[in-house]
N, C-alpha and C. Protein backbone atom coordinates (compact mmCIF):
# COMPACT_ATOMS: atom_id res chain seq x y z
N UNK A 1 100.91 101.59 74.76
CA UNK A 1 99.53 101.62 75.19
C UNK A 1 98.72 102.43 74.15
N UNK A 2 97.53 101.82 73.66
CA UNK A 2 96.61 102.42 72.87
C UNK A 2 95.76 103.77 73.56
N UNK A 3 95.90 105.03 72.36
CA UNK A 3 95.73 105.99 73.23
C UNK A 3 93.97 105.93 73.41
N UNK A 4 93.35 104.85 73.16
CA UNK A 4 92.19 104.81 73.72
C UNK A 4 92.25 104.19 75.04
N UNK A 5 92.93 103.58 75.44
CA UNK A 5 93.25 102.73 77.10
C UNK A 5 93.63 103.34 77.76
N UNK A 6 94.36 104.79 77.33
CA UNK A 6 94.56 105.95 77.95
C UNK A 6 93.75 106.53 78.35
N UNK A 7 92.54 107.07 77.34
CA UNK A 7 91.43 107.56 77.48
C UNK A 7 90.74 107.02 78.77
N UNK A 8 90.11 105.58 78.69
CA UNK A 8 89.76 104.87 79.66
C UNK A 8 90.16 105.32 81.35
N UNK A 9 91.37 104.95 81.17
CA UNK A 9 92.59 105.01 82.48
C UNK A 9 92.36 106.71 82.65
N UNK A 10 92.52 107.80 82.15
CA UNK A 10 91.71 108.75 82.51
C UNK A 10 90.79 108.92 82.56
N UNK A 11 89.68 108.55 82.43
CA UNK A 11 88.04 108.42 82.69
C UNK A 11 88.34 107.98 84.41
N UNK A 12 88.92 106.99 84.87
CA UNK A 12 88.52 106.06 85.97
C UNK A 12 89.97 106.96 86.99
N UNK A 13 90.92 107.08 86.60
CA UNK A 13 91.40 108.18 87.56
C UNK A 13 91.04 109.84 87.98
N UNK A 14 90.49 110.39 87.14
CA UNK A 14 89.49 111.27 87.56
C UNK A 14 88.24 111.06 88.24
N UNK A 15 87.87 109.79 88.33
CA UNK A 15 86.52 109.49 88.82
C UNK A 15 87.30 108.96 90.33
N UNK A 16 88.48 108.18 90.32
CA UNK A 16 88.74 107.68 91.82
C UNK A 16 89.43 109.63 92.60
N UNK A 17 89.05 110.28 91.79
CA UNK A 17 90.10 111.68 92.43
C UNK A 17 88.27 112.60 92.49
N UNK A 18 87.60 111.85 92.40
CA UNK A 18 86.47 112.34 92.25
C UNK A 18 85.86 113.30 91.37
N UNK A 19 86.77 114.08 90.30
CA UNK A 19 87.13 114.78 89.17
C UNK A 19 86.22 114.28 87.91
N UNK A 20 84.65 115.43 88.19
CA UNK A 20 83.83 115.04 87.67
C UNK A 20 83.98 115.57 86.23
N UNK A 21 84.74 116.93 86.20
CA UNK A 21 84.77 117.69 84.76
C UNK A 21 86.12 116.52 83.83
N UNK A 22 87.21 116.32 84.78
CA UNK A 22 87.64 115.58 84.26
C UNK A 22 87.32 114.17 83.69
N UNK A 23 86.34 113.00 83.92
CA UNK A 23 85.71 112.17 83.43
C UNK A 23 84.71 113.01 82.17
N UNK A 24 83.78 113.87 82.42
CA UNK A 24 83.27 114.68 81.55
C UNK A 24 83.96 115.23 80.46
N UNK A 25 85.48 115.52 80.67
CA UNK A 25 86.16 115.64 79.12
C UNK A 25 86.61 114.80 78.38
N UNK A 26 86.39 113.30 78.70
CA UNK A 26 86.98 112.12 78.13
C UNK A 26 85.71 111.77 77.08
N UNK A 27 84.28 112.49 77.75
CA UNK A 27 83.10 112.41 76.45
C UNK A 27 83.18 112.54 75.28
N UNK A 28 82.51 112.29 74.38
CA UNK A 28 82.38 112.72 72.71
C UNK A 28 81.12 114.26 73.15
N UNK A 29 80.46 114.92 72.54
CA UNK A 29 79.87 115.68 72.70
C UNK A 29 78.37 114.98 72.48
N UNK A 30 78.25 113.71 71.96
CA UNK A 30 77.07 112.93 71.31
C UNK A 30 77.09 111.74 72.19
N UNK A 31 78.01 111.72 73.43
CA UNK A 31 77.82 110.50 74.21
C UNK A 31 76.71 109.71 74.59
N UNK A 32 76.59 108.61 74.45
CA UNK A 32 75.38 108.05 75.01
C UNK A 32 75.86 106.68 76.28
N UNK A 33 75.50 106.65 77.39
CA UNK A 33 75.51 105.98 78.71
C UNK A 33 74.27 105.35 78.83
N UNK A 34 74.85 103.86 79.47
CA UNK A 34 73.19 103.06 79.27
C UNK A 34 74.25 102.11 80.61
N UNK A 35 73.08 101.90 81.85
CA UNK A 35 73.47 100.94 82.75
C UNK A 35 72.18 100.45 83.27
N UNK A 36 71.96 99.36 84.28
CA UNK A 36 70.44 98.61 84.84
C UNK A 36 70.11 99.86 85.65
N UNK A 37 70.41 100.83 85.57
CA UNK A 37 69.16 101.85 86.30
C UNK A 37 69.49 103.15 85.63
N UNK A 38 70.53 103.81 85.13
CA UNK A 38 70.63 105.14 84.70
C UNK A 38 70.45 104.74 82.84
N UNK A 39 69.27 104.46 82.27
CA UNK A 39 69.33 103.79 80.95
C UNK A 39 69.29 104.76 79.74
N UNK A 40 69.74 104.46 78.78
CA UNK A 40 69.40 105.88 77.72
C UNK A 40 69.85 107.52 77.84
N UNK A 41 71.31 107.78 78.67
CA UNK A 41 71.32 108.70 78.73
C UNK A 41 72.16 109.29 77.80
N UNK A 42 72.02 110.23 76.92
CA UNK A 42 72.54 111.12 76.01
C UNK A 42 73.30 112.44 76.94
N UNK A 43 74.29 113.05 75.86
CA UNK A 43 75.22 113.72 75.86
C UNK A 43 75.28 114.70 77.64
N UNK A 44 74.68 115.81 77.58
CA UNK A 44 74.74 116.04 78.63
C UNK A 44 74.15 115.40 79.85
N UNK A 45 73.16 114.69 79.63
CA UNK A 45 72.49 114.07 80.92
C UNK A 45 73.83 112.94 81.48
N UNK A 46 74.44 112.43 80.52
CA UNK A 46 75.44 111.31 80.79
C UNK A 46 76.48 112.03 81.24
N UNK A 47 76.84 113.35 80.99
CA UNK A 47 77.81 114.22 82.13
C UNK A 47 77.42 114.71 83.35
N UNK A 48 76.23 114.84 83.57
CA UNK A 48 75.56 115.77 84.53
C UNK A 48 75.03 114.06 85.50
N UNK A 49 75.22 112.72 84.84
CA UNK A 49 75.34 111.67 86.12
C UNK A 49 76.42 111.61 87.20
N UNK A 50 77.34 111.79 86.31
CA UNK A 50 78.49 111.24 86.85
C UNK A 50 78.93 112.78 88.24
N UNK A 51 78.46 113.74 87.64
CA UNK A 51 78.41 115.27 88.51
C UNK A 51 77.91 114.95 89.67
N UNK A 52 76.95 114.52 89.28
CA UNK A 52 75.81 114.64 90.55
C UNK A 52 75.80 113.34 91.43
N UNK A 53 76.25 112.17 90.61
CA UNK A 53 76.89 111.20 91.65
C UNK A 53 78.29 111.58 92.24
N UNK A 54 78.63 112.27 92.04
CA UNK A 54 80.24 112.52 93.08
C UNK A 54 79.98 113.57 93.54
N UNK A 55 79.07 114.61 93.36
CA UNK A 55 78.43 115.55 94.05
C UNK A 55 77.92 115.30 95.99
N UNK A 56 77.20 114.25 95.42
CA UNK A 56 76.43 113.49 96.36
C UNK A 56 77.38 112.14 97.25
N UNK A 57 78.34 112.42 96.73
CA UNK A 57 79.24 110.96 97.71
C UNK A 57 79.51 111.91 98.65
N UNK A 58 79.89 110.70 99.67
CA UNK A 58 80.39 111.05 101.28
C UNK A 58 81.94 110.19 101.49
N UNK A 59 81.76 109.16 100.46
CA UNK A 59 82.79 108.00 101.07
C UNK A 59 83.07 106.95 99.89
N UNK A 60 82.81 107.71 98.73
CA UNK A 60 83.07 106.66 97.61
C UNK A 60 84.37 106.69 97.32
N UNK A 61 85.18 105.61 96.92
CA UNK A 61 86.08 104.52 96.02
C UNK A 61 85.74 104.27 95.34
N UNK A 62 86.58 104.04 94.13
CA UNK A 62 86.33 103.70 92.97
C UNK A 62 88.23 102.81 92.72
N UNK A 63 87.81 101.69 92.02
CA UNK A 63 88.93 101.31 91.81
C UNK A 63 88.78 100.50 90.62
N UNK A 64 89.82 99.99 89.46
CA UNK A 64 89.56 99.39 88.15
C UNK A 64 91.03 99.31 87.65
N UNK A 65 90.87 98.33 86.56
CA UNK A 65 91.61 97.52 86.07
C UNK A 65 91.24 96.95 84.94
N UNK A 66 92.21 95.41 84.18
CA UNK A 66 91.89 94.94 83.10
C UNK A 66 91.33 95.96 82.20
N UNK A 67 91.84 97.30 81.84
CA UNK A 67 91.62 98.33 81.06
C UNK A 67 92.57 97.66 79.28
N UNK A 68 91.04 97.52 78.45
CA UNK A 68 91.64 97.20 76.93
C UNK A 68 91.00 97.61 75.70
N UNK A 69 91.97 98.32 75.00
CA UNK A 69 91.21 98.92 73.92
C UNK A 69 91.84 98.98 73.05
N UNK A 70 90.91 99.26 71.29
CA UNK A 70 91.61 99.39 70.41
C UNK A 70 91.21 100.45 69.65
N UNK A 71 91.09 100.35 68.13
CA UNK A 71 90.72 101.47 67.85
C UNK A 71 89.15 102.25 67.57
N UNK A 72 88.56 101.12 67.96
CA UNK A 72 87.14 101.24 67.91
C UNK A 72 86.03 100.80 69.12
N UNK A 73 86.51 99.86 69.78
CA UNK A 73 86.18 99.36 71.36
C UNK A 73 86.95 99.61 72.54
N UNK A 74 86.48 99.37 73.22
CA UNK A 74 87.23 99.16 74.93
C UNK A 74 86.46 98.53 75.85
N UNK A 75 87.33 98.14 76.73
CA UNK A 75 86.48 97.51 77.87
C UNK A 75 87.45 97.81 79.41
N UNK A 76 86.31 97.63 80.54
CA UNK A 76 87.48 97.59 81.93
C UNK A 76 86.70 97.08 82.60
N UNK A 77 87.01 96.60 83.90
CA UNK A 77 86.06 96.06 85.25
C UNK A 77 86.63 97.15 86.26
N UNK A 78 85.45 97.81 86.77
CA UNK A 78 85.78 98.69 87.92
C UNK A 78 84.69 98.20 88.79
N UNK A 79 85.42 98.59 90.15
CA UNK A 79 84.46 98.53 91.21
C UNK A 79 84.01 99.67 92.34
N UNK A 80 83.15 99.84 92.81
CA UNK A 80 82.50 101.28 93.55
C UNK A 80 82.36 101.02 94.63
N UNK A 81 82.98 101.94 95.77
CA UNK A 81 82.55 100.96 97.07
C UNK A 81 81.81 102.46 98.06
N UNK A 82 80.61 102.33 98.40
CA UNK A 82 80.19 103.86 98.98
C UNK A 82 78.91 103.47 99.71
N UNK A 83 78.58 104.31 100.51
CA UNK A 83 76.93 104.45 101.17
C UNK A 83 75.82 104.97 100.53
N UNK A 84 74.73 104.26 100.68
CA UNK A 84 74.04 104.55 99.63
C UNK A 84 72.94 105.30 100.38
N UNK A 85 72.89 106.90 99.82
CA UNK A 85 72.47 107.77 101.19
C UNK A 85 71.06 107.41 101.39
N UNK A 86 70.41 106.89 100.80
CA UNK A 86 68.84 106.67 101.10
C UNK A 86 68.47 105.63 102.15
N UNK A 87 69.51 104.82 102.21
CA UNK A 87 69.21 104.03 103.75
C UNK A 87 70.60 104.32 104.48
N UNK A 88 71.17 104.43 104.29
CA UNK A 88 72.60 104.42 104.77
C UNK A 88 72.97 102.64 105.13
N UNK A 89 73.29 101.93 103.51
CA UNK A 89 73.39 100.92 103.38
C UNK A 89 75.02 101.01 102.75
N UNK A 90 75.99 100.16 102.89
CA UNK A 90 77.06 99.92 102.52
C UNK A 90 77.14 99.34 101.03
N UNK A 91 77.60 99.63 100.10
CA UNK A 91 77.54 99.15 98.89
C UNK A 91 78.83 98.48 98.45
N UNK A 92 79.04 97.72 97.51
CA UNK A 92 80.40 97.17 96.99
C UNK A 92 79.68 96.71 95.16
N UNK A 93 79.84 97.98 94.80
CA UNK A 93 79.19 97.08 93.09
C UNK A 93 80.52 97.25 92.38
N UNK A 94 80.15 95.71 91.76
CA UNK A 94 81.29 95.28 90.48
C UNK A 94 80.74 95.36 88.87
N UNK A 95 81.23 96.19 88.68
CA UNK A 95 80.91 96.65 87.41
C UNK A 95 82.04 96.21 85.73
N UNK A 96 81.20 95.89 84.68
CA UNK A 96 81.92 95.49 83.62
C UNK A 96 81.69 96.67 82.40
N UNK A 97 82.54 97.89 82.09
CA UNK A 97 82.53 98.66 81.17
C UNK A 97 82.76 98.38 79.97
N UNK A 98 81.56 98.89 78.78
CA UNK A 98 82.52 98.54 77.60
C UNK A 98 82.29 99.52 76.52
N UNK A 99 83.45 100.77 75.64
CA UNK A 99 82.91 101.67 75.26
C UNK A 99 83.45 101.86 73.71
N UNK A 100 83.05 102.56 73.48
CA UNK A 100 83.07 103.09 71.70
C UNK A 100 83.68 104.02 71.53
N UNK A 101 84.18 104.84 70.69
CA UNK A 101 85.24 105.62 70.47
C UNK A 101 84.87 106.73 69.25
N UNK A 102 85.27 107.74 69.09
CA UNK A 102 85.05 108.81 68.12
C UNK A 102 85.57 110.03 68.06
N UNK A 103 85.94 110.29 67.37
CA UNK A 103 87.07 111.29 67.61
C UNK A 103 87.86 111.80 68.51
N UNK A 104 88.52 110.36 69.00
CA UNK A 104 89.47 110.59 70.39
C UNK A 104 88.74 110.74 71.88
N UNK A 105 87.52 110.33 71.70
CA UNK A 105 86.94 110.48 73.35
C UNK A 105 86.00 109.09 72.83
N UNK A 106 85.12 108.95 74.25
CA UNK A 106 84.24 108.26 74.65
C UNK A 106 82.55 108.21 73.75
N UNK A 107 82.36 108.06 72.50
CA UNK A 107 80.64 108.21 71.87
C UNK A 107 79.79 107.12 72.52
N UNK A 108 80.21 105.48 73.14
CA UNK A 108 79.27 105.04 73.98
C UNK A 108 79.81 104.53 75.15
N UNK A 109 79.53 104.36 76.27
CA UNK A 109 79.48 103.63 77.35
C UNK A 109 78.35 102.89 77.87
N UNK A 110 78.48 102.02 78.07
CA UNK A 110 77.51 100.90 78.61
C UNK A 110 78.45 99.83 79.59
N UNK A 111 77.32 100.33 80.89
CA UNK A 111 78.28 99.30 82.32
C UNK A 111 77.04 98.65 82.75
N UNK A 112 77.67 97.33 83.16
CA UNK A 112 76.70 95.86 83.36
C UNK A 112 77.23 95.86 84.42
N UNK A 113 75.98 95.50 85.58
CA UNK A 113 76.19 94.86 86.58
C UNK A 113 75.00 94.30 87.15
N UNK A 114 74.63 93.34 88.31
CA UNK A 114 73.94 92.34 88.51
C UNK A 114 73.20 93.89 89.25
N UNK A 115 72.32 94.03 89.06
CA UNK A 115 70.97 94.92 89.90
C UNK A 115 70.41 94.55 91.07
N UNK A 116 69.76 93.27 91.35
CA UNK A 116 69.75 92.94 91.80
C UNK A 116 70.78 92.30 93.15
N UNK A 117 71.91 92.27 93.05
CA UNK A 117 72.74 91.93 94.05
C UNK A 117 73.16 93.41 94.60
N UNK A 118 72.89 94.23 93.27
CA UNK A 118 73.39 95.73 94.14
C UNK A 118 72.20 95.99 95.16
N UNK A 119 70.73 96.17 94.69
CA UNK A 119 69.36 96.41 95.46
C UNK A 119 69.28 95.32 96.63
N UNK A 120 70.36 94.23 97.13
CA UNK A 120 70.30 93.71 98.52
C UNK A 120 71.27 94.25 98.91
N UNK A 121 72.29 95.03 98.32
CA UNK A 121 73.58 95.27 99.26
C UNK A 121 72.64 97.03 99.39
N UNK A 122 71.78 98.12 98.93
CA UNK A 122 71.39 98.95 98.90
C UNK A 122 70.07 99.34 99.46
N UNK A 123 69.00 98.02 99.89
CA UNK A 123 67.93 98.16 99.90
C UNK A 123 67.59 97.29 100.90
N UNK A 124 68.99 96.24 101.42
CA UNK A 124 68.09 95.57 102.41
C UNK A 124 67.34 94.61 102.28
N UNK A 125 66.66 93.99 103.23
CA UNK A 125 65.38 92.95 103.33
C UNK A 125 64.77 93.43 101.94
N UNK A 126 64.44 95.00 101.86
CA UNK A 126 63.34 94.46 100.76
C UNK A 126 64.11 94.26 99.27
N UNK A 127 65.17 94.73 99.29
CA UNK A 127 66.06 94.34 98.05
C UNK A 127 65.90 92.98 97.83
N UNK A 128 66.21 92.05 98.17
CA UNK A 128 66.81 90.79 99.11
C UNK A 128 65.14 90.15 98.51
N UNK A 129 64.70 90.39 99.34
CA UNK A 129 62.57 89.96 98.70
C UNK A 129 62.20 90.21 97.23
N UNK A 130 62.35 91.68 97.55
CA UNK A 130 62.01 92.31 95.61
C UNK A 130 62.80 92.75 94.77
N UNK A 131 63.54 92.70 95.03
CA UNK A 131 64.72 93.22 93.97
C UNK A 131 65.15 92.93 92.48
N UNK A 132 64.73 92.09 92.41
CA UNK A 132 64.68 91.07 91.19
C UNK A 132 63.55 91.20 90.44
N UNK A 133 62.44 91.65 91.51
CA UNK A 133 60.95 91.89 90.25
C UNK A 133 61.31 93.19 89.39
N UNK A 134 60.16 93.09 88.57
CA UNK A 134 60.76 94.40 87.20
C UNK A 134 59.89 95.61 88.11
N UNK A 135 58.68 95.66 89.41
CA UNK A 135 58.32 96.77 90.09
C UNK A 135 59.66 97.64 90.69
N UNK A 136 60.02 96.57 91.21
CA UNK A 136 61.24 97.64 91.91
C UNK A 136 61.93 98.08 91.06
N UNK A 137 62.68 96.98 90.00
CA UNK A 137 63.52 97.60 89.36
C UNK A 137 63.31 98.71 88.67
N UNK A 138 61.99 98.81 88.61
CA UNK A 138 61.30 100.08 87.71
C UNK A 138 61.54 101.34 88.47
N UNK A 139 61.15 100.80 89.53
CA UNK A 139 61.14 102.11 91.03
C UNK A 139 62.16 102.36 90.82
N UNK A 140 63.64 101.70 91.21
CA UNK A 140 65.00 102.37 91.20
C UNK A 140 65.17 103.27 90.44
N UNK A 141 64.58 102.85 88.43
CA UNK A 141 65.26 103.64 87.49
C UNK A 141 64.11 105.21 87.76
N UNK A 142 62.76 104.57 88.27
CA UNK A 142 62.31 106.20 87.90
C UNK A 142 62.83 106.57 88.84
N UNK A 143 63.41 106.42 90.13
CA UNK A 143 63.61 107.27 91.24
C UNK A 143 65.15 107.82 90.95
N UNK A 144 65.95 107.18 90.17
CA UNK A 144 67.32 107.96 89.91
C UNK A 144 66.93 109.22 88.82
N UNK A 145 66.13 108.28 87.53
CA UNK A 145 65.54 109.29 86.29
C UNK A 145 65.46 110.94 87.35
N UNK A 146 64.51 110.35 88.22
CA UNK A 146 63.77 111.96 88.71
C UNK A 146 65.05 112.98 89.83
N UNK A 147 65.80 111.85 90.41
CA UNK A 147 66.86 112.79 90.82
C UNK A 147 67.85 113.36 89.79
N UNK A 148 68.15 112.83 88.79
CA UNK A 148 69.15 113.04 87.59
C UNK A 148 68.13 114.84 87.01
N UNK A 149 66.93 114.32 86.83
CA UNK A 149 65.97 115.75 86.51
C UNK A 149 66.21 116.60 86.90
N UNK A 150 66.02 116.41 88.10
CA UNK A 150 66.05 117.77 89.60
C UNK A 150 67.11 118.12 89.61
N UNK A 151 68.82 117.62 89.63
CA UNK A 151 69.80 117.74 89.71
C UNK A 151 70.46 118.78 88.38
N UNK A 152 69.84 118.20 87.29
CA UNK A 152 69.82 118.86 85.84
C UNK A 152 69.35 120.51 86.10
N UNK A 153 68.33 120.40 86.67
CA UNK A 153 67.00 121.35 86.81
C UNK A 153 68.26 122.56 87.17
N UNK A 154 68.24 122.13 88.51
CA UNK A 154 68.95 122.89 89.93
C UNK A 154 70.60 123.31 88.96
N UNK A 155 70.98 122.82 88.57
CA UNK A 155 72.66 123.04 87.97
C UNK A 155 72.29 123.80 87.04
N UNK A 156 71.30 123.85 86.29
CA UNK A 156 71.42 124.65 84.97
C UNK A 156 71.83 124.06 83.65
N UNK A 157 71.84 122.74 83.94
CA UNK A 157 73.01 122.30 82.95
C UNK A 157 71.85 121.91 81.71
């Protein structure tokens, strides 16, 4: 096994053990994280997501697979299964990871998933109606942007 698929496979077993410092040491120090709502995040903000989303779970799973890498890429499909505390809506997102490599850790990550199918399994009727326009989708990202802030703010980090 390529010790970057390792890397990976520890990224996603610290995250199903909820082991936020541990996903956080699989980073480069220059990491950059880009997904349909947490977009553009650099080094610490892209540690201080993943904190403050397992901070904030009640009931998340995390589970993944098809983990492949070489010496310069990787990829995996994981999936998240949790309540999404703002409505108390049931979630199931399927997610496609694919990351970059640099001196033995993680320098990019970028995870794809349909936004829209997450904002009806998260939002309901109005997901389901608007979810798909670029208003909401806008709403989602500033409304995570501003909790990711506050969360930053409050930790010190």
């Amino acid at each position: 096994m390529h010790t970057h698929e390792e890397l990976i496979r520890k990224f996603y077993t610290a995250f199903q053990q909820l082991d936020y410092r541990g996903m956080q040491s699989c980073y480069h120090d220059e990491v950059t994280f880009s997904d349909p709502v947490f977009q553009s995040l650099k080094g610490n903000e892209a540690r201080a997501m993943w904190q403050m989303l397992i901070i904030a779970s009640t009931d998340l799973i995390i589970q993944f697979d098809s983990v492949e890498a070489n010496n310069e890429n990787g990829q995996c499909h994981w999936e998240a299964f949790y309540t999404f505390s703002r409505t108390g809506r049931k979630v199931h997102n399927r997610i496609e990871a694919s990351f970059k490599f640099k001196d033995g850790k993680i320098i990019e990550h970028i995870d794809q998933f349909d936004l829209w199918r997450w904002s009806r399994m998260a939002l309901g009727i109005s997901g389901v109606l608007l979810g798909w326009t670029p208003i909401v989708r806008n709403k989602i990202r500033k409304m995570a942007r501003y909790n990711l802030d506050k969360f930053i703010s409050s930790a010190g980090i």
